[in-house]
Protein backbone atom coordinates (compact mmCIF):
# COMPACT_ATOMS: atom_id res chain seq x y z
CA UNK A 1 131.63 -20.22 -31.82
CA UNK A 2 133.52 -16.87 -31.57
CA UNK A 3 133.08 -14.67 -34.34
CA UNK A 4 135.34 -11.53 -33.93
CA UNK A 5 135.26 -8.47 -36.17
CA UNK A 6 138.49 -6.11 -36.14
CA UNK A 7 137.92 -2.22 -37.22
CA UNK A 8 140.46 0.29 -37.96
CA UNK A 9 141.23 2.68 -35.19
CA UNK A 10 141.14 -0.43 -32.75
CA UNK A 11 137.20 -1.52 -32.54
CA UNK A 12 137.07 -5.40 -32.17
CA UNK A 13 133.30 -6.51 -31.73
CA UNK A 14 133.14 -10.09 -30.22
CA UNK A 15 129.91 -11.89 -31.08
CA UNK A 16 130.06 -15.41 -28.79
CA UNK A 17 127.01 -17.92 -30.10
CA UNK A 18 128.16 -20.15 -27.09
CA UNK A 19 127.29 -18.43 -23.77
CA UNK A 20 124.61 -15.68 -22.46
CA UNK A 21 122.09 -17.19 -25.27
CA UNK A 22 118.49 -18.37 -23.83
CA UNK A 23 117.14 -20.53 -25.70
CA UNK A 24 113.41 -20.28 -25.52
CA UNK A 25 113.01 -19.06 -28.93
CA UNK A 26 114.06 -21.81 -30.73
CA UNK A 27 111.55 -25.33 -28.94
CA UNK A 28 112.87 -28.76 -29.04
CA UNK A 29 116.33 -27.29 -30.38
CA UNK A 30 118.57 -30.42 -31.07
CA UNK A 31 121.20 -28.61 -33.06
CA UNK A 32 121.91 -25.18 -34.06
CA UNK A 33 123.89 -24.38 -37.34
CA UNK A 34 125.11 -21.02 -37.42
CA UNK A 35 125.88 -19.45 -41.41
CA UNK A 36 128.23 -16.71 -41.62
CA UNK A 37 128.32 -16.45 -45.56
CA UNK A 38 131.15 -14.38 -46.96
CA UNK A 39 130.07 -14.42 -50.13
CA UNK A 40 127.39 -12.47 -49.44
CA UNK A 41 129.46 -9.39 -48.69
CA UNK A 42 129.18 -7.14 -50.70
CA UNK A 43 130.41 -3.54 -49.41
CA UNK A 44 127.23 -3.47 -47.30
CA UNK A 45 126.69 -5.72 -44.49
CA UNK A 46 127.76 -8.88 -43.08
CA UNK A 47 125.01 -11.38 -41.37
CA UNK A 48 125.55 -14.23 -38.95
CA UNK A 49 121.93 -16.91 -39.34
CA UNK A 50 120.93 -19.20 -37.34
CA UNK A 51 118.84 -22.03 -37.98
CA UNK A 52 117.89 -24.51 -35.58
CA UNK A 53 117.09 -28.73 -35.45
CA UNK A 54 114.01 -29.14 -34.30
CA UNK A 55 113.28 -32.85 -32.38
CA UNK A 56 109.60 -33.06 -31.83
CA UNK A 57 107.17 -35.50 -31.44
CA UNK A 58 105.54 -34.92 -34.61
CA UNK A 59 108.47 -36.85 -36.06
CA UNK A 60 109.40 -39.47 -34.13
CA UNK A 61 107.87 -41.77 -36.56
CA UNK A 62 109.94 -40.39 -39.72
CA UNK A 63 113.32 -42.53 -40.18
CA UNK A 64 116.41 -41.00 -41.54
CA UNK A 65 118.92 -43.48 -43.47
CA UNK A 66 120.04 -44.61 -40.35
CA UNK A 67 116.91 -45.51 -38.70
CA UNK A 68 116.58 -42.65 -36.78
CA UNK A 69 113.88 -40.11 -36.19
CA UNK A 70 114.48 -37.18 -38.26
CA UNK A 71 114.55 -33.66 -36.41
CA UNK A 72 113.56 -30.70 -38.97
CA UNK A 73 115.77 -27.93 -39.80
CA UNK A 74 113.94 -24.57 -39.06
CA UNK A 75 114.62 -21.02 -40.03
CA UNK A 76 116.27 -19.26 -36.55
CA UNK A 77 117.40 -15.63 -36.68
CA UNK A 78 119.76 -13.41 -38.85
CA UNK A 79 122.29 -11.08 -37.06
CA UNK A 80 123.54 -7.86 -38.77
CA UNK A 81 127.36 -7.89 -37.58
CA UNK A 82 128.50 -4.99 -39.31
CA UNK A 83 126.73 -2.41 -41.15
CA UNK A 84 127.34 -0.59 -44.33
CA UNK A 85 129.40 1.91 -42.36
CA UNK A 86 131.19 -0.85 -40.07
CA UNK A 87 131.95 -2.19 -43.83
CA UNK A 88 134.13 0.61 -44.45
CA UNK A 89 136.77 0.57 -41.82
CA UNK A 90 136.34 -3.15 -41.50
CA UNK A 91 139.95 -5.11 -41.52
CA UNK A 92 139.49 -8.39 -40.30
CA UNK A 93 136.80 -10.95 -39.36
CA UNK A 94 137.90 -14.01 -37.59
CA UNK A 95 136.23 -17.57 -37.03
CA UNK A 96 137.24 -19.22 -33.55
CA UNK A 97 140.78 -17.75 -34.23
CA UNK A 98 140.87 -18.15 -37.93
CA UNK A 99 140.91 -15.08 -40.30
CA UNK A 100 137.93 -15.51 -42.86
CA UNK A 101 137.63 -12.33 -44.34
CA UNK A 102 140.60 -9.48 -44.70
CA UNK A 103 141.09 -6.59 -46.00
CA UNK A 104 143.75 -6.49 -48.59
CA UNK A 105 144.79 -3.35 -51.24
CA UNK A 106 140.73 -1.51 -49.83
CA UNK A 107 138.84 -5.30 -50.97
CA UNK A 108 137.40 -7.67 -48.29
CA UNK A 109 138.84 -11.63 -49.58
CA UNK A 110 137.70 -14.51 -48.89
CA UNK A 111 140.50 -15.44 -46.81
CA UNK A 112 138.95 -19.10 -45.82
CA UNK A 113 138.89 -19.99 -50.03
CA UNK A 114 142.44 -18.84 -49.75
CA UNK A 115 143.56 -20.76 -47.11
CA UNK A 116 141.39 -23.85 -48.31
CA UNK A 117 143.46 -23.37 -51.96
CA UNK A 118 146.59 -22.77 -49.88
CA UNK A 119 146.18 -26.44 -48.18
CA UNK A 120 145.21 -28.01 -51.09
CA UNK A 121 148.60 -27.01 -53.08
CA UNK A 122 151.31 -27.29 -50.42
CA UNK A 123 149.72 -30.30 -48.30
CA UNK A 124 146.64 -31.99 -49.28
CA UNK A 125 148.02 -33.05 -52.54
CA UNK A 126 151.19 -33.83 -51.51
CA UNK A 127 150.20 -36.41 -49.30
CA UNK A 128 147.81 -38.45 -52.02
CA UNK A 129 150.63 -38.10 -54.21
CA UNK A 130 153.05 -39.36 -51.81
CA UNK A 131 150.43 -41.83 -50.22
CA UNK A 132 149.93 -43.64 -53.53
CA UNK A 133 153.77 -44.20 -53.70
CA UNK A 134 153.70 -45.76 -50.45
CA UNK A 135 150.74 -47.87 -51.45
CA UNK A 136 152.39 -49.07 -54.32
CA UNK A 137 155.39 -49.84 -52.53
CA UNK A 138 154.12 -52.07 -50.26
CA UNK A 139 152.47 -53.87 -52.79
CA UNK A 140 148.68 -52.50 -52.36
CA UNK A 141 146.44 -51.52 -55.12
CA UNK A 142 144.06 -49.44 -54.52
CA UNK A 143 144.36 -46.01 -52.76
CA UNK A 144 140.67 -45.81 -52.44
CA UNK A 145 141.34 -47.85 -49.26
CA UNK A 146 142.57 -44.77 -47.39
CA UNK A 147 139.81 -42.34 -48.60
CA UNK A 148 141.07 -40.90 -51.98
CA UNK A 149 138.76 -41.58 -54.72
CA UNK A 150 140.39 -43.00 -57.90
CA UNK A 151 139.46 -39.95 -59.93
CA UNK A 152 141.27 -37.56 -57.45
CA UNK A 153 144.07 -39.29 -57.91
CA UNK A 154 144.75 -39.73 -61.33
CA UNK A 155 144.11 -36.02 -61.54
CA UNK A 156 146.45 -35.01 -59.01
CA UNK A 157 148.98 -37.52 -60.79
CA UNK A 158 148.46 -35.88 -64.36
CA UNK A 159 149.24 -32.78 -62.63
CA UNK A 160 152.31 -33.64 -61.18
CA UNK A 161 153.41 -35.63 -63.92
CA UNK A 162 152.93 -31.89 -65.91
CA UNK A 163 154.87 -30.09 -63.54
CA UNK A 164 158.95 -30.33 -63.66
CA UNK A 165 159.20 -27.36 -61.00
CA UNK A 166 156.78 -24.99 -59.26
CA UNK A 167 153.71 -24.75 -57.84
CA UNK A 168 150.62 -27.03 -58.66
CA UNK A 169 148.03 -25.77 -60.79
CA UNK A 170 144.61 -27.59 -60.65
């Protein structure tokens, strides 16, 4: 994972959890999950964590729901990325390419959410609503057989049913 933060005046820090890492401090690491939680900024720094799977002996008796041994989540390490006065002339951090938090009118969004919402609206619902008028056209039932739960889409049928132009509004 590339995390890359982009400064005004032209400072781009590149923090790369992929290469030059030893991994000593973390034993019997299985899986690492890396947390870089926007909603945690607040003005004064932003954190990258770390937490590790741990596969041990210790558990190789202890079955997960597929009948596997379970390895054990463990606290790694916390990263200051930028500091309160990084925060300040901070523009842009991105995600393996994809802008996650920006600057926009002096306020750091949530630019992820946005682009999650964003999806949602212009293609994500389209395509149950759409999908469900395929379904029926072939003569199937049920549009739980391609992943949509009932529930989703009755709701995103209400919706368009409430809409005669415009945007979706859920």
């Amino acid at each position: 994972m590339i995390v890359k933060a982009y400064y005004s005046g032209g400072r781009i820090d590149v923090f790369d959890t992929d290469r030059m890492t030893d991994g000593v401090p973390q034993p019997g690491n299985l899986l690492t999950n890396y947390t870089l939680d926007l909603s945690d900024v607040n003005g004064e720094s932003l954190w990258l964590c770390s937490y590790y799977y741990e596969a041990a002996q210790a558990y190789k008796d202890e079955k997960g729901p597929k009948g596997l041994p379970v390895a054990r989540r463990r606290d790694g390490w916390s990263f200051l990325l930028a500091d309160a006065e990084d925060m300040q002339r901070l523009n842009r951090v991105t995600l393996d390419g994809e802008t996650v938090l920006a600057q926009v009118a002096g306020e750091l969004i949530d630019a992820s959410a946005l682009s999650w919402a964003s999806e949602v609206i212009e293609v994500i619902a389209p395509q149950i609503k759409q999908s469900q008028s395929f379904l029926d056209s072939i003569g199937l039932e049920s549009i739980e057989g391609i992943g949509v739960p009932h529930s989703t889409w009755q709701q995103i049928s209400n919706v368009y049913g409430q809409q005669s132009e415009g945007a979706l509004r859920f």
